[in-house]
Protein backbone atom coordinates (compact mmCIF):
# COMPACT_ATOMS: atom_id res chain seq x y z
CA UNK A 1 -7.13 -1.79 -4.13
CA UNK A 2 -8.24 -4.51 -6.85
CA UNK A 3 -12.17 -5.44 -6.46
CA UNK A 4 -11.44 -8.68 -5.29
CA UNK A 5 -10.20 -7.65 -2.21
CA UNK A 6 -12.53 -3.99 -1.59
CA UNK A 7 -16.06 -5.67 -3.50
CA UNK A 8 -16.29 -2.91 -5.41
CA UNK A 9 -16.47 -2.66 -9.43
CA UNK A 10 -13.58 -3.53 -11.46
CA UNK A 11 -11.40 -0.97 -13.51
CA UNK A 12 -12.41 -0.92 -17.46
CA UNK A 13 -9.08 -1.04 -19.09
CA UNK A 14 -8.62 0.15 -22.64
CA UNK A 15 -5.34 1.41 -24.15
CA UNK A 16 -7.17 4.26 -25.85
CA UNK A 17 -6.85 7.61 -23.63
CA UNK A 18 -10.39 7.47 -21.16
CA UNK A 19 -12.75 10.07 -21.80
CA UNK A 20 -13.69 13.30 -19.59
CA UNK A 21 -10.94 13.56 -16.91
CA UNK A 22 -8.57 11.18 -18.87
CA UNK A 23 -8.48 8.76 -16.09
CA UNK A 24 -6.04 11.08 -14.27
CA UNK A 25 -4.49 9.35 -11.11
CA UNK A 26 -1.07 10.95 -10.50
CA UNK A 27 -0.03 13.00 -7.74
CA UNK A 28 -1.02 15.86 -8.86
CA UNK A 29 -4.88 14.50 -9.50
CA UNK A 30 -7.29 15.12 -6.39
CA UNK A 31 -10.03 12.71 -7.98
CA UNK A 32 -11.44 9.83 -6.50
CA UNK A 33 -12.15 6.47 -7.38
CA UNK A 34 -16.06 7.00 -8.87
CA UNK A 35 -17.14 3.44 -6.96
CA UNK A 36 -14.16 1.64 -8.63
CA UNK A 37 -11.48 -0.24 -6.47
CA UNK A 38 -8.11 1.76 -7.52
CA UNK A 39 -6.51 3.15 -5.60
CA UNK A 40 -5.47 6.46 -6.87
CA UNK A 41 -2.59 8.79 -5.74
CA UNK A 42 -3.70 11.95 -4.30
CA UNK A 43 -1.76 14.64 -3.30
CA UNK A 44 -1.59 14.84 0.58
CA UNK A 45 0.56 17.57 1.09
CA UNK A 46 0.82 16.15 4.92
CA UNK A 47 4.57 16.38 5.65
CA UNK A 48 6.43 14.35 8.09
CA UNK A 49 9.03 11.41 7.43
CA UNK A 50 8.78 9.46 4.35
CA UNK A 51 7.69 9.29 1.01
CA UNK A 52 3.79 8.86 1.29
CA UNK A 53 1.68 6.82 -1.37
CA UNK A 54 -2.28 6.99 -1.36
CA UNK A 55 -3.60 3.96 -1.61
CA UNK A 56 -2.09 1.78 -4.43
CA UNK A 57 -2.10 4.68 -6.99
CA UNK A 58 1.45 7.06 -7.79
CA UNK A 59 3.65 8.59 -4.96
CA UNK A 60 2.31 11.80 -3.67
CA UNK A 61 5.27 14.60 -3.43
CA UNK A 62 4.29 15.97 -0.01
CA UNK A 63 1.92 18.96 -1.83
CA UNK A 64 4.59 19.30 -5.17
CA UNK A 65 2.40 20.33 -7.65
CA UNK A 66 4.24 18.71 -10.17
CA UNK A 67 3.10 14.98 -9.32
CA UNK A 68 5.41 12.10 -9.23
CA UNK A 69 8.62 12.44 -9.93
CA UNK A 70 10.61 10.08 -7.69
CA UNK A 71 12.30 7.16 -9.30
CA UNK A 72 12.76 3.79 -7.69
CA UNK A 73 16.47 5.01 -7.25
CA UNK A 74 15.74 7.89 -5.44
CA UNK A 75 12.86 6.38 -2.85
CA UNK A 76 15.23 3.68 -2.36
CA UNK A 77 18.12 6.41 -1.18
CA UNK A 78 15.76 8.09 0.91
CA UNK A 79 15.03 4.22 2.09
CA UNK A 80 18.38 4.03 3.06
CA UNK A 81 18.28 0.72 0.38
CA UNK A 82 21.43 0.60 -2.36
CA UNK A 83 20.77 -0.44 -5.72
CA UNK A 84 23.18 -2.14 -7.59
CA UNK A 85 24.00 -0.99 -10.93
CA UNK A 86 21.44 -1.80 -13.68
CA UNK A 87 20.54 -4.90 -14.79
CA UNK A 88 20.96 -6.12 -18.58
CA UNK A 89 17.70 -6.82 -20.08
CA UNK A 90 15.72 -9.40 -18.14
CA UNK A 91 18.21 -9.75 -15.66
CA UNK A 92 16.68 -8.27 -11.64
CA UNK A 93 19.13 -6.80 -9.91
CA UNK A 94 18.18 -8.18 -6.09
CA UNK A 95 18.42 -4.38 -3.89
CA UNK A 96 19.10 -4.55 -0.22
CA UNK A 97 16.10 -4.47 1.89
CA UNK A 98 16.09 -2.73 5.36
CA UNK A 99 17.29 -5.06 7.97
CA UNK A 100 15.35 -8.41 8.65
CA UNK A 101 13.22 -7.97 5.59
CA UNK A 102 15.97 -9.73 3.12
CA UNK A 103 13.40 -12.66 2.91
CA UNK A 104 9.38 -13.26 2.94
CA UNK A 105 8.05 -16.61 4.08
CA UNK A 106 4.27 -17.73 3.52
CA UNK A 107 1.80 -16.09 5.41
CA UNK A 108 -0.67 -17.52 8.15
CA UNK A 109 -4.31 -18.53 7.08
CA UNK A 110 -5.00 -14.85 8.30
CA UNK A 111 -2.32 -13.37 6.21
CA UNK A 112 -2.66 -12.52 2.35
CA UNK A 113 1.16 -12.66 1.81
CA UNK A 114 2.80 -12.52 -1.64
CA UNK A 115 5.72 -13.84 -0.73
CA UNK A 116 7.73 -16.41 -1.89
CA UNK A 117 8.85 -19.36 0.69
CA UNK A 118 11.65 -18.84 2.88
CA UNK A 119 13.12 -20.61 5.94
CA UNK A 120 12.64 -17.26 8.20
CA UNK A 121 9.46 -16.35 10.34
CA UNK A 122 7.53 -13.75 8.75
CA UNK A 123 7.94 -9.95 10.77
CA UNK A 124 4.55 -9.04 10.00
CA UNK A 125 2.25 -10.31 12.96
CA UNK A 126 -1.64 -10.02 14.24
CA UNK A 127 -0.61 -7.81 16.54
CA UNK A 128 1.13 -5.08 14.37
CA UNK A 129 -2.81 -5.24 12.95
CA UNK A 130 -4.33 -5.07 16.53
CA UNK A 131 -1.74 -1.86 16.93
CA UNK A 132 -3.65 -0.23 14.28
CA UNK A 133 -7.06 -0.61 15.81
CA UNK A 134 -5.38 -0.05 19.09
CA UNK A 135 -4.40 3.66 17.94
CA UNK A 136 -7.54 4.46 15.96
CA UNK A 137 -9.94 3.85 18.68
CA UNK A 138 -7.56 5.72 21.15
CA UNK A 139 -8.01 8.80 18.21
CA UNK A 140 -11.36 8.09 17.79
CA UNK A 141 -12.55 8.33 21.50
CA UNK A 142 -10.53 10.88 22.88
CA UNK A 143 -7.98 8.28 24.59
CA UNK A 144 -4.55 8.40 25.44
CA UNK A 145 -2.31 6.67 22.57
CA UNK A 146 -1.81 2.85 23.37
CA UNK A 147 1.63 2.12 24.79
CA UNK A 148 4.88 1.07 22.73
CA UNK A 149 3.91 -2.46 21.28
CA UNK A 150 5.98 -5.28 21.90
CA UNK A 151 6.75 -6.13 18.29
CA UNK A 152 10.14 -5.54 16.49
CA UNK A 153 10.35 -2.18 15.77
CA UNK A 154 13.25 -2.35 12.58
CA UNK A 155 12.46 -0.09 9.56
CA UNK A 156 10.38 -1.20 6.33
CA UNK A 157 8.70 0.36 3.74
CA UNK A 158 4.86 -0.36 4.75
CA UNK A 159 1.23 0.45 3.77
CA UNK A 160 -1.81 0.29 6.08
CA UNK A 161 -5.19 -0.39 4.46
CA UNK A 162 -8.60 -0.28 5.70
CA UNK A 163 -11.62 -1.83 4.28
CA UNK A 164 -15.49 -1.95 5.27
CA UNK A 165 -18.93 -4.15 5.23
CA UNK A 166 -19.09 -7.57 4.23
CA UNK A 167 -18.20 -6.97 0.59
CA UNK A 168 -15.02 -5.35 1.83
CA UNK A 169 -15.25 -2.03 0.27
CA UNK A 170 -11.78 0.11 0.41
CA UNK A 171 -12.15 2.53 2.96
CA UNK A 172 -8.93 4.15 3.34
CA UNK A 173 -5.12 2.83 2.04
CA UNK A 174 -1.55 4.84 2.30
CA UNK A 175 2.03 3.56 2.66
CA UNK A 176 5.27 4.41 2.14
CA UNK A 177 8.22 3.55 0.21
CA UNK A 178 10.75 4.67 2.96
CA UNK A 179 11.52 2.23 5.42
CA UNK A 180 10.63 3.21 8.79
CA UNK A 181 10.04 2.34 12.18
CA UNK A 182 7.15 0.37 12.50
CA UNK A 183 5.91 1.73 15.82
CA UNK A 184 5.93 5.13 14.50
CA UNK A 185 5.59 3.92 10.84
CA UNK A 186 2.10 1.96 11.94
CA UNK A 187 1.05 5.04 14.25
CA UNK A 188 1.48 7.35 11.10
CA UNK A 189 -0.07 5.32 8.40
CA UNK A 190 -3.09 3.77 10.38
CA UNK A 191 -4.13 7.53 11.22
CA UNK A 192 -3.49 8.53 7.82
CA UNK A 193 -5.06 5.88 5.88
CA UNK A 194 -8.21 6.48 8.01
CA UNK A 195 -8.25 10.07 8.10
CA UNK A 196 -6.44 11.79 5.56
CA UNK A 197 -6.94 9.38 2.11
CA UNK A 198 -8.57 12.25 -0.29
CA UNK A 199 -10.75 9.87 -1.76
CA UNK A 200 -13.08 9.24 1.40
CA UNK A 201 -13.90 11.13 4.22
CA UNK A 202 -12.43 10.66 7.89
CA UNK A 203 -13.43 7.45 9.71
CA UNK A 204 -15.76 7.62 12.21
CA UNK A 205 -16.86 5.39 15.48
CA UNK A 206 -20.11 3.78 13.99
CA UNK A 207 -17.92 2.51 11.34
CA UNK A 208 -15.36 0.29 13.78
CA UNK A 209 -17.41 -2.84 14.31
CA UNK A 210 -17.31 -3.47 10.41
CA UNK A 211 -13.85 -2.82 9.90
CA UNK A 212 -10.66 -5.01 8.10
CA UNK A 213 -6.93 -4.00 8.83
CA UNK A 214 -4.25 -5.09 6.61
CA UNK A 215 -0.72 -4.37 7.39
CA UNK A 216 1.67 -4.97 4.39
CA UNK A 217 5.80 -4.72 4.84
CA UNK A 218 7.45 -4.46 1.46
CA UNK A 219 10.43 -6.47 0.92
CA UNK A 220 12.66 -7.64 -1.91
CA UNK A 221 13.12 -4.89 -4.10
CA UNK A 222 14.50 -5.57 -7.72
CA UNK A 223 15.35 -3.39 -10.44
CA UNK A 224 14.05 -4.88 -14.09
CA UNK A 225 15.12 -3.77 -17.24
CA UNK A 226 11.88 -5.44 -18.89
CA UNK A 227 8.94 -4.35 -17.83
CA UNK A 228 7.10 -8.07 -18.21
CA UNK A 229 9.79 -9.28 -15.95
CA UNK A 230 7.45 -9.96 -13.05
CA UNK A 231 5.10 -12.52 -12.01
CA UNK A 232 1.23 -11.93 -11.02
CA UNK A 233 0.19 -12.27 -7.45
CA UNK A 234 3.62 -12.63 -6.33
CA UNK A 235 5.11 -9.19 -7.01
CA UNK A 236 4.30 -5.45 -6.63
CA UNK A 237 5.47 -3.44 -9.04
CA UNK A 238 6.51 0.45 -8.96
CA UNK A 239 6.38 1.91 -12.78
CA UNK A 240 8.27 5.56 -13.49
CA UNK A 241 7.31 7.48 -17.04
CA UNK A 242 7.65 10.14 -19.05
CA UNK A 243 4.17 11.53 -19.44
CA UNK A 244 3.07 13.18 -23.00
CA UNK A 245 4.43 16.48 -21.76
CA UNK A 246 7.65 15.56 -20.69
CA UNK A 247 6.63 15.07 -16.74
CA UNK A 248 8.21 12.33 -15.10
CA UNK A 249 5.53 9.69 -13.29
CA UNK A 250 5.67 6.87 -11.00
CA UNK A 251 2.59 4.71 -9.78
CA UNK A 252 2.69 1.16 -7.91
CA UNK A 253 0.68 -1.62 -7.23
CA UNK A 254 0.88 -3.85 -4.21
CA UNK A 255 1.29 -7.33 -4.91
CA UNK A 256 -2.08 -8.75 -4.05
CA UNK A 257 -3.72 -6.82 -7.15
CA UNK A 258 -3.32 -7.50 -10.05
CA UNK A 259 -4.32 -11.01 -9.45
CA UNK A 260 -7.71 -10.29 -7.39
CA UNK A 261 -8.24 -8.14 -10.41
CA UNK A 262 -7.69 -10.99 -12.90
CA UNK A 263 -5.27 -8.65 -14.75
CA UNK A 264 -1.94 -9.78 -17.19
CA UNK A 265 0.68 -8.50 -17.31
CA UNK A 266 -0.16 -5.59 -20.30
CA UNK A 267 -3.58 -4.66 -18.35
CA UNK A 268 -1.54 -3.75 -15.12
CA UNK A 269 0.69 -2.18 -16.20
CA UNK A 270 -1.83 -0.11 -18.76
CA UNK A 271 -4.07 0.30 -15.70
CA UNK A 272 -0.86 1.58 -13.65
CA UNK A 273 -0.67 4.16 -16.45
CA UNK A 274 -3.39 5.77 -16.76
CA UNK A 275 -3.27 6.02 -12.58
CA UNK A 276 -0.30 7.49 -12.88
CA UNK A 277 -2.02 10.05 -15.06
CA UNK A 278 -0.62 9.10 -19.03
CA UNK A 279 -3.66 10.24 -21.43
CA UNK A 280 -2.38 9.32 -24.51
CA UNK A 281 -3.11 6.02 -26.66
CA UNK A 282 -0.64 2.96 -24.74
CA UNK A 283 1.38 1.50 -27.71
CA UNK A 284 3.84 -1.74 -27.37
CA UNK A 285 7.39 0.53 -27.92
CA UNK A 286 5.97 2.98 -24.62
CA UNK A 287 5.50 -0.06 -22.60
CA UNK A 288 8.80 -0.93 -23.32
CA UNK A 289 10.44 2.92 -21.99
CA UNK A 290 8.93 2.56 -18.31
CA UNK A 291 11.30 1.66 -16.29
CA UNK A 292 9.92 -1.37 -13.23
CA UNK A 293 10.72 -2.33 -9.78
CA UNK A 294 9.44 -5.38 -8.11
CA UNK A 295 8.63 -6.31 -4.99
CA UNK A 296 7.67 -8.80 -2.72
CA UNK A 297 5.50 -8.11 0.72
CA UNK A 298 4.38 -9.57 3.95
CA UNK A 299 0.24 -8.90 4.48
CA UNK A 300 -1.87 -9.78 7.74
CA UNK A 301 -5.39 -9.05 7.73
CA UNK A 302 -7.39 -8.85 10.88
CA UNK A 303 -11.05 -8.36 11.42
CA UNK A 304 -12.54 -5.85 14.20
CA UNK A 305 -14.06 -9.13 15.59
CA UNK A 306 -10.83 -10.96 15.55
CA UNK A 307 -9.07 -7.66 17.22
CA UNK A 308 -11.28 -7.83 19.42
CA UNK A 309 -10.92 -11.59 20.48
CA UNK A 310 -7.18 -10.97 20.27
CA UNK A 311 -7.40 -7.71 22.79
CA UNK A 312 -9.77 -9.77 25.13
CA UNK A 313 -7.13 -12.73 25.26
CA UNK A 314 -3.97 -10.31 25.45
CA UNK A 315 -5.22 -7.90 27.61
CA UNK A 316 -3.69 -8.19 31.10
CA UNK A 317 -0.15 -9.23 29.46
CA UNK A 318 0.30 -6.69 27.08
CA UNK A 319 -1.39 -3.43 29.23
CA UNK A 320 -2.88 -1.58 26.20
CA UNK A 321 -3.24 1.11 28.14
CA UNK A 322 -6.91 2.10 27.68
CA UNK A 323 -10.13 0.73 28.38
CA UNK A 324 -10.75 -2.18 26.37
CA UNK A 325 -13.76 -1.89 23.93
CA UNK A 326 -16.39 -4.38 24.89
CA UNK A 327 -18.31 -6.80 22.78
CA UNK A 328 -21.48 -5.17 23.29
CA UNK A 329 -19.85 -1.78 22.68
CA UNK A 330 -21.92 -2.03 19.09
CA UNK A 331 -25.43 -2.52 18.19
């Protein structure tokens, strides 16, 4: 995640290879971030449906050894999303989105969204959020799993993402390409964003009370032939490669980042690079081989506080289904 959003140092970007590990954040690459707010793809190896993606970094290939090698074409099949054909330079070619999600209104002053403004109501909701927390305290203190939520439960690509403290330091961030559905989607991710993220070790209670969900739902994909043919803070973007030994690569960035970073266009997409593991020097002409995909997304953010308030308030009407953690619970 960018520093502006986890409070945690910004990402030196240079288009000269990094030194040591070479800045290695594909698949295939078990490092962490060393303090810095990218989010890195690390190989999970964790099965189950979908195509998993840790953190903000490159897909991981369910324990493939050879690191990323889906395209936008093929996550979108396994999405269940058809691509027109391609698009003539600087021309987006507008791919169906799974159902509902054609469109992204602004979000709420809770909500980070990056999408543009529509006349529909936005699917992503406080509660999808408090369904997070819901399911991680159940795991956390040995309780039964919350009930079915009362939220729509149509398929979308979505990431959860966890963050800590005051400074809001990234503690844990995974999604998926694949649309799925968002009960069992949000029950996947929100355990394995807390639990299973390489770079940090599994939540624990004492950590709760300081805790920030985010729920994004990706929307809008387009296919670009040029790969400046996006615009900061409102799209994501998914980059594939050819690596310097012949590898194919993909890495992503969720919409939010690039401009919490204070990135262009070239540093993104330089800094999406070298994530997705390419060591060698970045000229103009290899910029212009990756092939891009754009998004949009829906993001609500909800503070353990505010989860809290929002459990207290809902309580009786929606029957969570286990005990309800009480202000004082904390220190």
């Amino acid at each position: 995640m960018a520093a502006g959003c986890c409070g945690v140092k910004k990402q030196k970007l240079s288009s000269s290879p990094p030194s040591g590990s070479g800045g290695g954040g594909g698949a295939s690459s078990s490092s962490h971030c060393s303090g810095e707010s990218q989010c890195r793809a690390g190989e999970l190896g964790l099965g189950g449906a979908g195509t998993r993606l840790n953190g903000l970094g490159g897909l991981t290939g369910g324990g493939s050894g050879s690191g990323c090698t889906l395209s936008p074409r093929a996550a979108a099949a396994a999405a269940g999303i058809a691509l027109s054909p391609p698009p003539s330079c600087g021309v987006g070619t507008l791919l169906s989105t799974p159902a509902a999600a054609t469109s992204s209104s602004p979000s709420s002053s809770s909500a980070a969204s990056s999408s543009s403004p529509g006349s529909r109501k936005m699917v992503v909701s406080a509660e999808m959020c408090c369904f997070c927390f819901d399911v991680l305290y159940c795991h956390l203190y040995g309780y039964q799993q919350p009930r079915t939520p009362r939220f729509t439960n149509e398929p979308y690509p979505l990431f959860v993402t966890w963050k800590i403290g005051r400074d809001k330091r990234l503690r844990g961030c995974i999604g998926t390409f694949s649309a799925m559905n968002l009960h069992s989607g949000l029950r996947e991710y929100t355990l394995t964003s807390a639990l299973k993220d390489s770079r940090f070790p599994p939540m624990t209670r004492d950590e709760l009370p300081r805790l920030f969900c985010s729920v994004s739902l990706l929307t809008n994909f387009e296919d670009v032939c040029d790969y400046l043919d996006w615009e900061v803070g409102v799209h994501g973007i998914r980059i594939e490669f050819i690596n310097e030994k012949g590898s194919k690569r993909t890495a992503t960035y969720l919409p939010e980042v690039a401009k919490e970073q204070g990135w262009d266009h070239i540093q993104t997409i330089d800094s999406l690079l070298r994530k997705g593991g390419y060591k060698a020097p970045i000229t103009n002409e290899f910029r212009k081989t990756i092939k891009l995909t754009r998004y949009r997304s829906e993001k609500m953010t909800l503070s353990y506080a505010e989860y809290l308030a929002h459990r207290q308030h809902h309580h009786f009407q929606n029957g969570i289904g286990h005990p309800l953690p009480p202000y004082n619970h904390y220190s």
